[in-house]
C-alpha atoms as a PDB file:
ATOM      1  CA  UNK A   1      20.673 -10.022 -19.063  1.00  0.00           C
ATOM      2  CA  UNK A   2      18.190  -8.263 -20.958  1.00  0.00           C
ATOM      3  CA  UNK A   3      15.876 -11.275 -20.904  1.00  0.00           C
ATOM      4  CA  UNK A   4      16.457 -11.585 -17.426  1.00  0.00           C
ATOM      5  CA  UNK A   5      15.341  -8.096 -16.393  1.00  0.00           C
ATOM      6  CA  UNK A   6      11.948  -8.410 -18.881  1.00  0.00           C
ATOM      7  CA  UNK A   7      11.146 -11.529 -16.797  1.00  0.00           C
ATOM      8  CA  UNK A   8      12.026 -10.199 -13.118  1.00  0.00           C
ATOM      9  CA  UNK A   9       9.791  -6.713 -14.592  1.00  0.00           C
ATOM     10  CA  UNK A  10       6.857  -9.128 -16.074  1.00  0.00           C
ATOM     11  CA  UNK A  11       7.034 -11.108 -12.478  1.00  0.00           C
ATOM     12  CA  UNK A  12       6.865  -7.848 -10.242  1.00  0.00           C
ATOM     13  CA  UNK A  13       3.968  -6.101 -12.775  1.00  0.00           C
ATOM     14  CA  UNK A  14       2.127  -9.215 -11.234  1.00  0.00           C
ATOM     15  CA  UNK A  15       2.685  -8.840  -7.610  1.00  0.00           C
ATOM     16  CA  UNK A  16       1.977  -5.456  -8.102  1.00  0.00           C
ATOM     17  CA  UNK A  17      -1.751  -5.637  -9.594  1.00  0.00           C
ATOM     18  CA  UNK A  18      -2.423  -8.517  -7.081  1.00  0.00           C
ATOM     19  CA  UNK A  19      -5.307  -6.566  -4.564  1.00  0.00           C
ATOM     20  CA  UNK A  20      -3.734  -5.724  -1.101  1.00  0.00           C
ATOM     21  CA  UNK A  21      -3.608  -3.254   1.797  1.00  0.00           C
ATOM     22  CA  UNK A  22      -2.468  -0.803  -0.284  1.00  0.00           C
ATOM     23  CA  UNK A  23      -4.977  -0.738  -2.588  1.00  0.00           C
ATOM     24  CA  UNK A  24      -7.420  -0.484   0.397  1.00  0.00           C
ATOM     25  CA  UNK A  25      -5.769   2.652   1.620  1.00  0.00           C
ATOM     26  CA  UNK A  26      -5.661   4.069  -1.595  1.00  0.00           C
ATOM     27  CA  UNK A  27      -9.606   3.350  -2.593  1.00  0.00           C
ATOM     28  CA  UNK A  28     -10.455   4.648   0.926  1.00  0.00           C
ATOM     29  CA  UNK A  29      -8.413   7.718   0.723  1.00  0.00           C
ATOM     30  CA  UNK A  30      -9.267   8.526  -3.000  1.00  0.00           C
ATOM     31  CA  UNK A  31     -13.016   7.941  -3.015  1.00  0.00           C
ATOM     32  CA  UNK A  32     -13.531  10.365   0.246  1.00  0.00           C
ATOM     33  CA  UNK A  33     -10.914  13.115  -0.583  1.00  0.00           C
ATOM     34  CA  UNK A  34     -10.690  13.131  -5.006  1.00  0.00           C
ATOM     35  CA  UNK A  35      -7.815  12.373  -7.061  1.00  0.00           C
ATOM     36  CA  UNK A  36      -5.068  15.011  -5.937  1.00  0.00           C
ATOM     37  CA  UNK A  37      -5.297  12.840  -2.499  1.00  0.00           C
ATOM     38  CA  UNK A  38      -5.383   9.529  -3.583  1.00  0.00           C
ATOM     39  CA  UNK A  39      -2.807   9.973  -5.699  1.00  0.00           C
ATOM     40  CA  UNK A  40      -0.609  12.086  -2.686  1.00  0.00           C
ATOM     41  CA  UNK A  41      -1.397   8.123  -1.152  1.00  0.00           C
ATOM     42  CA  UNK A  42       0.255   6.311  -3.928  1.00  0.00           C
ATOM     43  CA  UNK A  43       3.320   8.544  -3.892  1.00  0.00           C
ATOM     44  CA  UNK A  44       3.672   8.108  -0.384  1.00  0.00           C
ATOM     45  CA  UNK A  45       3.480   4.211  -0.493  1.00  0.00           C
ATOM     46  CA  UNK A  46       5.887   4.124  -3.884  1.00  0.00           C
ATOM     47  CA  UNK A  47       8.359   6.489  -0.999  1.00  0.00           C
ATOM     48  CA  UNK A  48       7.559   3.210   1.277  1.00  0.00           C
ATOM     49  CA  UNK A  49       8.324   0.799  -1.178  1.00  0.00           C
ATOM     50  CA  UNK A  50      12.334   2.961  -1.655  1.00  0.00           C
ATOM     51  CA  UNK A  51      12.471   3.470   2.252  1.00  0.00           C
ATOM     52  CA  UNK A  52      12.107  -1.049   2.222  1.00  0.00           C
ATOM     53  CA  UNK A  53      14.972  -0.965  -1.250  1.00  0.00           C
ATOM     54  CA  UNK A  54      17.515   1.145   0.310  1.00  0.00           C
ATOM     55  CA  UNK A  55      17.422  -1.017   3.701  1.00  0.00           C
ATOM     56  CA  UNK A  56      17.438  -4.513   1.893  1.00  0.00           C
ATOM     57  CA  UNK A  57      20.474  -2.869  -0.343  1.00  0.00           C
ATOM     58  CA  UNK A  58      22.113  -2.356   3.257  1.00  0.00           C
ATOM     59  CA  UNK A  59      21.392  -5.744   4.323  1.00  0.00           C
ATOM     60  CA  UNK A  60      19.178  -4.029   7.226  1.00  0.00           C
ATOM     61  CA  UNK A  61      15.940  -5.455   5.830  1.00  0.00           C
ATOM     62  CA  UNK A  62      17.465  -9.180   5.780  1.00  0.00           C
ATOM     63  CA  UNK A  63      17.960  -8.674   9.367  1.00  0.00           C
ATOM     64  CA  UNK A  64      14.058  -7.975   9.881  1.00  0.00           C
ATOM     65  CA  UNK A  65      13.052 -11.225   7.525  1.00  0.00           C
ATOM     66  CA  UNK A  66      15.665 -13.082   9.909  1.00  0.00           C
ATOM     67  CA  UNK A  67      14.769 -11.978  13.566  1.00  0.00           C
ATOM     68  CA  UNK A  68      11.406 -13.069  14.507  1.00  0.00           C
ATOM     69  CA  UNK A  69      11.107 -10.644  17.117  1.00  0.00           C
ATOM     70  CA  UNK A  70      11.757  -7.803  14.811  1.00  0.00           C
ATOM     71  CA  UNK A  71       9.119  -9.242  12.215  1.00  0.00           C
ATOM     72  CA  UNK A  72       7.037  -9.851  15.202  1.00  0.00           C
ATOM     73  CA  UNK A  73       7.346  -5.999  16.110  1.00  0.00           C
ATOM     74  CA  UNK A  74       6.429  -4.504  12.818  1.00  0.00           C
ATOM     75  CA  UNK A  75       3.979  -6.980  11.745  1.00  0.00           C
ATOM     76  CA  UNK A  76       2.212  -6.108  14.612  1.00  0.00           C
ATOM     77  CA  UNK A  77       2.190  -2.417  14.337  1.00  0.00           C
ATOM     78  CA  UNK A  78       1.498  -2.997  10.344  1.00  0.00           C
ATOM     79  CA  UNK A  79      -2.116  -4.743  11.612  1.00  0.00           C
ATOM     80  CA  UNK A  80      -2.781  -2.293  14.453  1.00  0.00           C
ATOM     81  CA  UNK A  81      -2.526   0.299  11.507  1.00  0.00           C
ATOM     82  CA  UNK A  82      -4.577  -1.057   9.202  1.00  0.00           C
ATOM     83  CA  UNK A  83      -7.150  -1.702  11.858  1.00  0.00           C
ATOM     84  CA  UNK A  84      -7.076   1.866  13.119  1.00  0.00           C
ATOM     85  CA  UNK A  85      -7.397   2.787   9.492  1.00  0.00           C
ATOM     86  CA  UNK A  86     -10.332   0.317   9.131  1.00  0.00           C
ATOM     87  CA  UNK A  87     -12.110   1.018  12.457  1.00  0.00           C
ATOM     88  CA  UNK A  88     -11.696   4.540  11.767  1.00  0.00           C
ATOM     89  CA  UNK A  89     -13.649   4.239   7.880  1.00  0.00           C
ATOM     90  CA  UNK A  90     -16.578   2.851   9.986  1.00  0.00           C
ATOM     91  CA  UNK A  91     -16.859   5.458  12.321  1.00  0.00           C
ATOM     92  CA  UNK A  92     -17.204   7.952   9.296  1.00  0.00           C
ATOM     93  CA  UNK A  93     -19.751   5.423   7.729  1.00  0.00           C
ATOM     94  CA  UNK A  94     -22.313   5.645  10.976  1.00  0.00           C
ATOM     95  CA  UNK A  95     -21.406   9.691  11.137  1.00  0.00           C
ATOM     96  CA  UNK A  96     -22.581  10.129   7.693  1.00  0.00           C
ATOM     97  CA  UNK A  97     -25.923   9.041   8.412  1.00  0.00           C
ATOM     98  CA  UNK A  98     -26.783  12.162  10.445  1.00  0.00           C
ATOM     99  CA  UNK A  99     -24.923  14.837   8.387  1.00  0.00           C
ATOM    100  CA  UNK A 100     -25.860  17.055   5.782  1.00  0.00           C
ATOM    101  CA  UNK A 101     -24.732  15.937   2.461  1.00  0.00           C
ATOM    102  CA  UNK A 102     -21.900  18.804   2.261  1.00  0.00           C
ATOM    103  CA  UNK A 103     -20.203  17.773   5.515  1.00  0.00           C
ATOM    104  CA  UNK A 104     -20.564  14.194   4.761  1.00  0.00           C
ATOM    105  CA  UNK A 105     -18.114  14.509   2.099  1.00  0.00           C
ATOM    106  CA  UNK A 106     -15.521  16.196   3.922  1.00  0.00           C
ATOM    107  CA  UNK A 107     -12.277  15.345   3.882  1.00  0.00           C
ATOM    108  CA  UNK A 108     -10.610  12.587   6.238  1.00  0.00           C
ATOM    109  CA  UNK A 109      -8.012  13.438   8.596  1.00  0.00           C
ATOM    110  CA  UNK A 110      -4.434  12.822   8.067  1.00  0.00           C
ATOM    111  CA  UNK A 111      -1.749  13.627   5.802  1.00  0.00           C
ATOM    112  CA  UNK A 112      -2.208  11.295   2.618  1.00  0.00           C
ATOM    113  CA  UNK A 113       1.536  10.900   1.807  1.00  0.00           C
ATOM    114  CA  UNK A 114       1.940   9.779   5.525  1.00  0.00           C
ATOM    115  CA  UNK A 115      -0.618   7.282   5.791  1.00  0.00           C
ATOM    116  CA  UNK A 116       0.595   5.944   2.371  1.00  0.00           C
ATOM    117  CA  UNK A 117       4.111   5.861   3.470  1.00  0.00           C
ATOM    118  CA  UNK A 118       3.412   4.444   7.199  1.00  0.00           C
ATOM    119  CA  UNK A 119       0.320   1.944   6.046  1.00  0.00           C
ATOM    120  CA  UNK A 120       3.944   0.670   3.330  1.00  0.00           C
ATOM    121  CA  UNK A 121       6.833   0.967   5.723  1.00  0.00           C
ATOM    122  CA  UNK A 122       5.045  -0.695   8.310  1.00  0.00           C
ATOM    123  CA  UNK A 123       4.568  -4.005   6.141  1.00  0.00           C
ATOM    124  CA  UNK A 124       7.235  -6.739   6.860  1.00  0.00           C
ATOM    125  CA  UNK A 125       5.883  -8.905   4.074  1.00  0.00           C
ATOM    126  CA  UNK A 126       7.620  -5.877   2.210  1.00  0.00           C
ATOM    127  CA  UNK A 127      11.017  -7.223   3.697  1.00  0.00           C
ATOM    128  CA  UNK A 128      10.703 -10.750   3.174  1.00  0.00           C
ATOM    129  CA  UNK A 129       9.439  -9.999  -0.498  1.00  0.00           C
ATOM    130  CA  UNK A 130      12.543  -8.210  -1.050  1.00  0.00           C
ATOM    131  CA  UNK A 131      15.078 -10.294   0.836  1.00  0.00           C
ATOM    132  CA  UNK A 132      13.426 -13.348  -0.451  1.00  0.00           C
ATOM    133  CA  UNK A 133      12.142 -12.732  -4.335  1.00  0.00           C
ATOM    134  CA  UNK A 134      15.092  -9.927  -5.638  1.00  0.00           C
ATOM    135  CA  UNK A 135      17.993 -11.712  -5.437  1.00  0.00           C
ATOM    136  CA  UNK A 136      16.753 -14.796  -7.223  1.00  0.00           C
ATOM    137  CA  UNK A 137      15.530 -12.290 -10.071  1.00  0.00           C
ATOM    138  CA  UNK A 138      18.354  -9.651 -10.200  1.00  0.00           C
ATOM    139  CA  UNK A 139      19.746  -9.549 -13.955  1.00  0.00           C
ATOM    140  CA  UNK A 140      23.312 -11.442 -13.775  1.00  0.00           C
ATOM    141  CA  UNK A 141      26.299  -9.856 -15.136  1.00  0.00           C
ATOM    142  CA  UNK A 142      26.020  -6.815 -12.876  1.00  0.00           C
ATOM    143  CA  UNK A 143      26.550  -6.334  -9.465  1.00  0.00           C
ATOM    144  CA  UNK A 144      24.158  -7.844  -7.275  1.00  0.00           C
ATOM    145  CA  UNK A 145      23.198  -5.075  -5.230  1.00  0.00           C
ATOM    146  CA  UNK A 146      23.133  -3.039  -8.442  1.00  0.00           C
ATOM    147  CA  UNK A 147      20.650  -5.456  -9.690  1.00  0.00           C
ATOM    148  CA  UNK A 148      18.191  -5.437  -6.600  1.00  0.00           C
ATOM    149  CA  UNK A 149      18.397  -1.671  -6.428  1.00  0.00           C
ATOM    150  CA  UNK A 150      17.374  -1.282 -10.111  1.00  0.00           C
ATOM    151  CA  UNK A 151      14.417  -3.681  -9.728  1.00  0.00           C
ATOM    152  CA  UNK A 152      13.819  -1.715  -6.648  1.00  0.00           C
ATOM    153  CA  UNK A 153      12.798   1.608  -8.914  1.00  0.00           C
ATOM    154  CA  UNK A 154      10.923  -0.527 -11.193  1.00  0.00           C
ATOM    155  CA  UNK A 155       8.785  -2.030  -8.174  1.00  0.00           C
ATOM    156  CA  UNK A 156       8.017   1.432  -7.089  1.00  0.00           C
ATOM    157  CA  UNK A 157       7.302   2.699 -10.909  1.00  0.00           C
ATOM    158  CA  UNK A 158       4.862   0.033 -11.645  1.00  0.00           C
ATOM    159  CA  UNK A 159       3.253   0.579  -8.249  1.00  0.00           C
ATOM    160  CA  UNK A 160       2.942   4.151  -9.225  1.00  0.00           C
ATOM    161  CA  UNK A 161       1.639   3.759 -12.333  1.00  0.00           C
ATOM    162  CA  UNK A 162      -0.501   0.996 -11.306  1.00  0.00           C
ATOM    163  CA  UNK A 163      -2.256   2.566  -8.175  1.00  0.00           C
ATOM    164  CA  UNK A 164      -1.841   6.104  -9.632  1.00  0.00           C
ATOM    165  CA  UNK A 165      -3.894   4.634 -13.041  1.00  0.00           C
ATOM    166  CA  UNK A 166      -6.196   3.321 -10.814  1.00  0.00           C
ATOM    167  CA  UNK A 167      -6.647   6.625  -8.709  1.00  0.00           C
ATOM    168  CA  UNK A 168      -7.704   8.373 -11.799  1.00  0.00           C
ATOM    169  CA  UNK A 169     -10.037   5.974 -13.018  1.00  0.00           C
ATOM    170  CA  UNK A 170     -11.913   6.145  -9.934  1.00  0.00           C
ATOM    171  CA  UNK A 171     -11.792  10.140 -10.362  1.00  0.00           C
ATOM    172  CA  UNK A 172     -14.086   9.509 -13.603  1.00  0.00           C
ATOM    173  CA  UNK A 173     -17.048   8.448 -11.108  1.00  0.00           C
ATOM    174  CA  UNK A 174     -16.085  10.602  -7.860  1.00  0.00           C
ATOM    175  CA  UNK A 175     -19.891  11.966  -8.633  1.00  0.00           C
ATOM    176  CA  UNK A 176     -21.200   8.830  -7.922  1.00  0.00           C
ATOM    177  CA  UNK A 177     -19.112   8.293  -5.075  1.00  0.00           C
ATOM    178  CA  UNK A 178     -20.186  11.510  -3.475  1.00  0.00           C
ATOM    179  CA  UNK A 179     -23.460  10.402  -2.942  1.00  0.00           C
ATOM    180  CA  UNK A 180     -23.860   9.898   0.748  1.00  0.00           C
ATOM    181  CA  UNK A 181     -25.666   6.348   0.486  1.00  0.00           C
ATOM    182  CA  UNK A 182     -22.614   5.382  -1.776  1.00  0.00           C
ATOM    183  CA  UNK A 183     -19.772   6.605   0.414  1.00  0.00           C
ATOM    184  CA  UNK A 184     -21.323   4.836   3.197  1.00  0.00           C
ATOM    185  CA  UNK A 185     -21.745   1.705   1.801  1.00  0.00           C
ATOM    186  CA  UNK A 186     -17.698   2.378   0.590  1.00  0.00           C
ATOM    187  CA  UNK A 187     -16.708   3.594   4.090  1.00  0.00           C
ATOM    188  CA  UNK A 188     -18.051  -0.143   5.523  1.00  0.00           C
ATOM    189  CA  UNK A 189     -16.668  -1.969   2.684  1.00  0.00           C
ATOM    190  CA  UNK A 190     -13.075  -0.597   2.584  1.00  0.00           C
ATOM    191  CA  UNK A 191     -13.339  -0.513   6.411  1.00  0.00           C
ATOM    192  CA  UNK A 192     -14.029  -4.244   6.605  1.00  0.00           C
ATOM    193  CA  UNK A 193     -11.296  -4.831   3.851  1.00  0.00           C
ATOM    194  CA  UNK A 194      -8.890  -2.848   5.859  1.00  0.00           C
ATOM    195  CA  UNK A 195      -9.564  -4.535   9.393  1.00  0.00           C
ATOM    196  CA  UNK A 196      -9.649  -8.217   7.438  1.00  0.00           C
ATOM    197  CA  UNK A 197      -6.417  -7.262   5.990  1.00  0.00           C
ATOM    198  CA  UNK A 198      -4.825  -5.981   9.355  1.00  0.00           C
ATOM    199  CA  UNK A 199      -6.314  -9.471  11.145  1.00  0.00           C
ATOM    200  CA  UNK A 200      -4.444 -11.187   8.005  1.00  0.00           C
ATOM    201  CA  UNK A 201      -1.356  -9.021   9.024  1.00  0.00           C
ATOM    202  CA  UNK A 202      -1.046 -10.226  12.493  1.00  0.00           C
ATOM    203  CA  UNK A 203      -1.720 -13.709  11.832  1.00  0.00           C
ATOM    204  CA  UNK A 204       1.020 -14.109   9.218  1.00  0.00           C
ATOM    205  CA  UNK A 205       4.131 -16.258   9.432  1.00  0.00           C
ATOM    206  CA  UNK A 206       7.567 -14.841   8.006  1.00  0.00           C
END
């Protein structure tokens, strides 16, 4: 069992350092707001990642993966998010061009935890990961939902440490990244990353 759980822990550590939306939301929201922020962002999205383990422990989330209208629903509210969250770094990016260099590092609107949590809850890949990938690598010998929840709290630990490592080591340059030129140029970048992952959203098949 023990062997088991290294491999299911070694296979998640992957998915989780694989670049995705999340990591989007988080560079956006750490590089215009500082560390305390970004990582508010990652604790929200870990919160997202335990909202999606306690419904695919209740067998609500297999429901989701099943009913394409359901996926439909969410997937499409997932991309509209990330879109608005996209559409909404470019705006700031053409703003900053005309402010003074203390206002154009002001903070974004929007509660960090919430955008982390919504950007996380409102991802069905999250569902069909889970329904699909735990229970082929829960540990045998316990129960299964036992096993799914306890890879559950690992997923959301290594995302933690993972985006929360990576919040801080952009905190090392947040000088750099105050410079107006630079947190344009991040604004348009992250912005275009967001949309092109909200366009990637919609366009995905369960």
């Amino acid at each position: 069992m023990l062997i088991q759980f290294v491999t299911a822990a070694g296979v998640l550590a992957v998915l989780t350092m694989v670049p995705g939306p999340d990591m989007a939301v988080v560079t956006k929201r750490a590089v215009a707001s500082g560390r305390q922020d970004g990582l508010r962002t990652v604790g929200g999205i870990t919160a997202g990642l335990l909202v999606w383990g306690v419904l695919t422990v209740a067998g609500l989330a297999a429901v989701l993966a099943a009913s394409a209208t359901a996926y439909t629903v969410v997937k499409l509210a997932g991309a509209g998010y990330l879109v608005f969250l996209g559409v909404q770094a470019l705006v700031q990016s053409r703003r900053g061009r005309s402010r003074a260099p203390a206002a154009a590092v002001a903070r974004p609107r929007g509660n960090p935890w919430r955008i982390g949590l919504v950007s996380n809850v409102l991802n069905p890949k999250i569902a069909v990961f889970y329904t699909g990938l735990l229970p082929t690598l829960a540990p045998t010998g316990i129960p299964p939902h036992t096993g799914m929840a306890l890879l559950v709290v690992v997923h959301a630990a290594l995302t933690a440490v993972w985006l929360g490592g990576y919040v801080l080591l952009l905190s090392k340059a947040r000088s750099f990244f105050e410079k107006p030129a630079v947190r344009r140029g991040m604004d348009r970048v992250t912005g275009v990353v967001l949309i092109g992952f909200g366009v990637k959203v919609a366009t995905a098949q369960p």
